[in-house]
Structure formats: structure tokens, C-alpha cells
PDB file of N, CA and C in Angstrom:
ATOM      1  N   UNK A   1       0.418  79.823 146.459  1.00  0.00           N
ATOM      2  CA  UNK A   1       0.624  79.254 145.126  1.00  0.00           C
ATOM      3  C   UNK A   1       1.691  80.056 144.388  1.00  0.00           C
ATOM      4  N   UNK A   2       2.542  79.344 143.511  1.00  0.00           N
ATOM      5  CA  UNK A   2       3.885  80.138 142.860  1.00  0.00           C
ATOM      6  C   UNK A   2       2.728  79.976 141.169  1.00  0.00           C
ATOM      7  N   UNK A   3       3.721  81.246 141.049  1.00  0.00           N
ATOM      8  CA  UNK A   3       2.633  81.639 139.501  1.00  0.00           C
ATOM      9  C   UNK A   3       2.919  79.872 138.591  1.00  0.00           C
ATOM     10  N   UNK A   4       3.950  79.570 138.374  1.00  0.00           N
ATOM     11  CA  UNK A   4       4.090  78.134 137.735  1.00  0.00           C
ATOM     12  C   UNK A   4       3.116  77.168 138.110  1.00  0.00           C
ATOM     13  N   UNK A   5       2.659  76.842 138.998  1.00  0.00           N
ATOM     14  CA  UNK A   5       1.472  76.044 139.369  1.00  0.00           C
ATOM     15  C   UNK A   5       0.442  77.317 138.815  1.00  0.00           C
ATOM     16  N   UNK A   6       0.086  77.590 139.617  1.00  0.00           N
ATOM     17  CA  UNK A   6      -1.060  78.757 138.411  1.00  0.00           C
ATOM     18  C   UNK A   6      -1.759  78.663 136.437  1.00  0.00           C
ATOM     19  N   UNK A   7       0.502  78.756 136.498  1.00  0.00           N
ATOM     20  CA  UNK A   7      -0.057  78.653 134.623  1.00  0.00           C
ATOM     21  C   UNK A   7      -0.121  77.350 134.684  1.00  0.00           C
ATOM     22  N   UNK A   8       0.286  76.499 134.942  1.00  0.00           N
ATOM     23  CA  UNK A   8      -0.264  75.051 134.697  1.00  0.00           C
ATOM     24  C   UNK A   8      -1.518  74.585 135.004  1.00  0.00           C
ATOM     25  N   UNK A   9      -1.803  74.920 135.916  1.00  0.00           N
ATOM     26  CA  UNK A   9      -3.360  74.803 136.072  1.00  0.00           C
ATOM     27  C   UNK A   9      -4.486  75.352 135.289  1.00  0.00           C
ATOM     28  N   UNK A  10      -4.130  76.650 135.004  1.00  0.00           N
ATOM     29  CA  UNK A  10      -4.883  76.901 134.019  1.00  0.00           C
ATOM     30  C   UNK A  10      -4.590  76.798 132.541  1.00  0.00           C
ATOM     31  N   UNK A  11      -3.823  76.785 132.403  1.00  0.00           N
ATOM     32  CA  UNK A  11      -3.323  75.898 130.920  1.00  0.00           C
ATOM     33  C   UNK A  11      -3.882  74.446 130.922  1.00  0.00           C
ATOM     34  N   UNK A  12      -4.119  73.632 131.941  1.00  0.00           N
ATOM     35  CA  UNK A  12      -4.955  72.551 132.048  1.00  0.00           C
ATOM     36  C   UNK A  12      -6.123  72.623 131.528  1.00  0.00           C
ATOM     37  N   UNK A  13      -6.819  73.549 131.450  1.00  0.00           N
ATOM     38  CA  UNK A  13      -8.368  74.435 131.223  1.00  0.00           C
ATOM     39  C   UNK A  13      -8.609  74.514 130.025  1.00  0.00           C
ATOM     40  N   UNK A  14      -7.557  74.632 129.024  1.00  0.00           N
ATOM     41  CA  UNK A  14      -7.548  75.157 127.536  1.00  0.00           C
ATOM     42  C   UNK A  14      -8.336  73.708 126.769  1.00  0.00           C
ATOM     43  N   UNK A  15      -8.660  74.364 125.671  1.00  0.00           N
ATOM     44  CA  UNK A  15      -9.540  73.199 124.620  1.00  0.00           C
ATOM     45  C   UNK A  15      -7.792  72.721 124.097  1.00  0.00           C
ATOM     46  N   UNK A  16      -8.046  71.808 123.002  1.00  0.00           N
ATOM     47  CA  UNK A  16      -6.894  71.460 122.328  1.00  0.00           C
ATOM     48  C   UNK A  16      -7.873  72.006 120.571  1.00  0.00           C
ATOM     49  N   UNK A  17      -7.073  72.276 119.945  1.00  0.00           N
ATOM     50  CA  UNK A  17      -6.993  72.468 118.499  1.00  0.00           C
ATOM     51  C   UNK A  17      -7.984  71.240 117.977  1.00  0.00           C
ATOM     52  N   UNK A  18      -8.485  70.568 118.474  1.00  0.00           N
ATOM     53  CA  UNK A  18      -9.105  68.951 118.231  1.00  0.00           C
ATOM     54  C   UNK A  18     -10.399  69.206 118.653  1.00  0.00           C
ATOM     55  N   UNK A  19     -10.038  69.482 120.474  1.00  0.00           N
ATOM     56  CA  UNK A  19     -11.467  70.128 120.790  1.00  0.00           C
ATOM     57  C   UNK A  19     -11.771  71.304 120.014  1.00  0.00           C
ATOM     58  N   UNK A  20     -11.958  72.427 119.891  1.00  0.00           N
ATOM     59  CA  UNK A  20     -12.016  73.578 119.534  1.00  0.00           C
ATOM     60  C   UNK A  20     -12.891  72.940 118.267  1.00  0.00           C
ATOM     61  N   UNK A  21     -12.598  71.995 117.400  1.00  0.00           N
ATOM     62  CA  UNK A  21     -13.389  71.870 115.579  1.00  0.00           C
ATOM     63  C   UNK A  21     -14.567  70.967 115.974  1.00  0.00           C
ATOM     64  N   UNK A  22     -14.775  70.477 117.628  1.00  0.00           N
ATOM     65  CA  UNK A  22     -15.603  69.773 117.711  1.00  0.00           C
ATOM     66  C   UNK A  22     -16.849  70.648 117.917  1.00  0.00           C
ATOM     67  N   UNK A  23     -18.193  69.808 118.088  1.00  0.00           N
ATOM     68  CA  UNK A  23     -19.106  70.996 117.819  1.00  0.00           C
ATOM     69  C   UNK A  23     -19.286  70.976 119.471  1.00  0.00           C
ATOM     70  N   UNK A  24     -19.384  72.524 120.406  1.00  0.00           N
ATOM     71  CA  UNK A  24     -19.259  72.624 121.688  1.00  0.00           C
ATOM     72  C   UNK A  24     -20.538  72.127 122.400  1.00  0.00           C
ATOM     73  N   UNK A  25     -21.650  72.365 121.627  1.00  0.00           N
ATOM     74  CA  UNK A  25     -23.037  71.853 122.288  1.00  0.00           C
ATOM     75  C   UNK A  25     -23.129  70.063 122.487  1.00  0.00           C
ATOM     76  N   UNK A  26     -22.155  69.501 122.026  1.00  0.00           N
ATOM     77  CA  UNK A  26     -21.779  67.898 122.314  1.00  0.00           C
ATOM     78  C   UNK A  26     -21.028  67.774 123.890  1.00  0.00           C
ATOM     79  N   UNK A  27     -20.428  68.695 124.002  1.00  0.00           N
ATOM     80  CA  UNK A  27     -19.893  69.073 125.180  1.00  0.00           C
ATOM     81  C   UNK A  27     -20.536  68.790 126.722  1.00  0.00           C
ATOM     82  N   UNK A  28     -20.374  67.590 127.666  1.00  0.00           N
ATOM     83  CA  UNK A  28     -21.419  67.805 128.891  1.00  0.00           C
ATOM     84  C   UNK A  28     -21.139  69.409 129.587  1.00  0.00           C
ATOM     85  N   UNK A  29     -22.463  69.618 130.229  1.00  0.00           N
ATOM     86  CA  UNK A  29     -22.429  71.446 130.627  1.00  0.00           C
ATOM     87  C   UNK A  29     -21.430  71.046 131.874  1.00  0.00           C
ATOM     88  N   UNK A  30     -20.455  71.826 132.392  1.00  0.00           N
ATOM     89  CA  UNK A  30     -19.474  72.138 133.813  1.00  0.00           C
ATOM     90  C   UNK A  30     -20.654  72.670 134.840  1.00  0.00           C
ATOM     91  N   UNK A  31     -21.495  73.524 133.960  1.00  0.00           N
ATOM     92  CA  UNK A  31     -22.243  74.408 135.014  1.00  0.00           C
ATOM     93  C   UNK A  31     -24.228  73.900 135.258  1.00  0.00           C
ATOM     94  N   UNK A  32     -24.404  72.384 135.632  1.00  0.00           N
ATOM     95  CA  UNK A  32     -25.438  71.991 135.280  1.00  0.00           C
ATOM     96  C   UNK A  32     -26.508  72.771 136.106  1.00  0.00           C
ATOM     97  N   UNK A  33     -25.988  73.376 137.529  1.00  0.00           N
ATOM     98  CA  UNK A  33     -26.943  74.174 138.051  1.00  0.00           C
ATOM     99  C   UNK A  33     -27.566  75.952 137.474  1.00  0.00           C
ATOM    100  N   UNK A  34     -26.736  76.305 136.543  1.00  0.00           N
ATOM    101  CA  UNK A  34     -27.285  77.372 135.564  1.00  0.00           C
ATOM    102  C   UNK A  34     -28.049  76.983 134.579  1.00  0.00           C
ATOM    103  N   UNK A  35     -29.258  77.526 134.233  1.00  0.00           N
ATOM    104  CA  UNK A  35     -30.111  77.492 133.150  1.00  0.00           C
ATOM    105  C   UNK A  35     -29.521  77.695 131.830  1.00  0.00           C
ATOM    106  N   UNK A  36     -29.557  76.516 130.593  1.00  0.00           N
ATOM    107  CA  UNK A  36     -29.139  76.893 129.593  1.00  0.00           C
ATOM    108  C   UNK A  36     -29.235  78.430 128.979  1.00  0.00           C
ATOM    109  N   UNK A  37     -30.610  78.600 129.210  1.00  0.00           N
ATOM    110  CA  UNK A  37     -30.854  79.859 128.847  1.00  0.00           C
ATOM    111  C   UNK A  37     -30.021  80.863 128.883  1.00  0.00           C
ATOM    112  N   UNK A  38     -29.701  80.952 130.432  1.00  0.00           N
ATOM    113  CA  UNK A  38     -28.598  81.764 131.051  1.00  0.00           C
ATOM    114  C   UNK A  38     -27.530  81.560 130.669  1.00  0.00           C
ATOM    115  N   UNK A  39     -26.898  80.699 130.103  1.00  0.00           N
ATOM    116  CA  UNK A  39     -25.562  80.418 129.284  1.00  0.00           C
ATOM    117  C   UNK A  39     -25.778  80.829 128.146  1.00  0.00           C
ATOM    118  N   UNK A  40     -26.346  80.730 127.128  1.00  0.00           N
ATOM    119  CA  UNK A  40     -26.541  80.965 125.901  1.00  0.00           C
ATOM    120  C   UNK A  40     -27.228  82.913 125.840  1.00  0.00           C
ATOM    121  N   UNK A  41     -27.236  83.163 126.840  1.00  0.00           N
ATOM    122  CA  UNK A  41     -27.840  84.860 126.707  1.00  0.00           C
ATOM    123  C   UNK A  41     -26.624  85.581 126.384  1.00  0.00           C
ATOM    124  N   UNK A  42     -25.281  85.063 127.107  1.00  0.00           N
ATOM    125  CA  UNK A  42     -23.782  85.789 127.241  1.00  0.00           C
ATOM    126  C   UNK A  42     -23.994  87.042 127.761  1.00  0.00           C
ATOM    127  N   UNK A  43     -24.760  86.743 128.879  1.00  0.00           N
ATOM    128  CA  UNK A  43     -25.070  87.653 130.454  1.00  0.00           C
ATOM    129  C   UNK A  43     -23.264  87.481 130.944  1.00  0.00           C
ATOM    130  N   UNK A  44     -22.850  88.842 131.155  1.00  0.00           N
ATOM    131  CA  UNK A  44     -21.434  88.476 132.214  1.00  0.00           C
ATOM    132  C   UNK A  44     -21.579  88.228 133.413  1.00  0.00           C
TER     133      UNK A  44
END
């Protein structure tokens, strides 16, 4: 991979200024096999 695909890809990842004021718990979870719990502790 050349770093340009890289930052684009992860620049793909970013909220927009739109998302970001929305409220995040409206959000479907990415990670449905982790326990909310476990998300919401902010365990690293």
C-alpha cells in the first residue's frame, strides 16, 4: 500500500462536522460482538 491510499482510506473513517452534532448513541454499533458495557467503560 502507498501512504496515499492509506490517507484516503482512513480519511474515509472520519465523522463529517454534521455527523459529529448528531447524538452518537443513534449511531448503529460497528462492533455488535462487544458488550455495550465494554464500550462505554473506555477500557483500551
Amino acid at each position: 500500500m502507498d501512504r496515499s491510499t492509506i490517507e484516503r482510506e482512513l480519511d474515509a473513517c472520519l465523522l463529517s462536522d454534521e455527523e459529529m452534532a448528531l447524538d452518537w448513541a443513534a449511531f448503529p454499533n460497528p462492533l455488535p460482538w462487544i458488550p455495550a458495557e465494554e464500550l462505554s467503560a473506555g477500557n483500551p
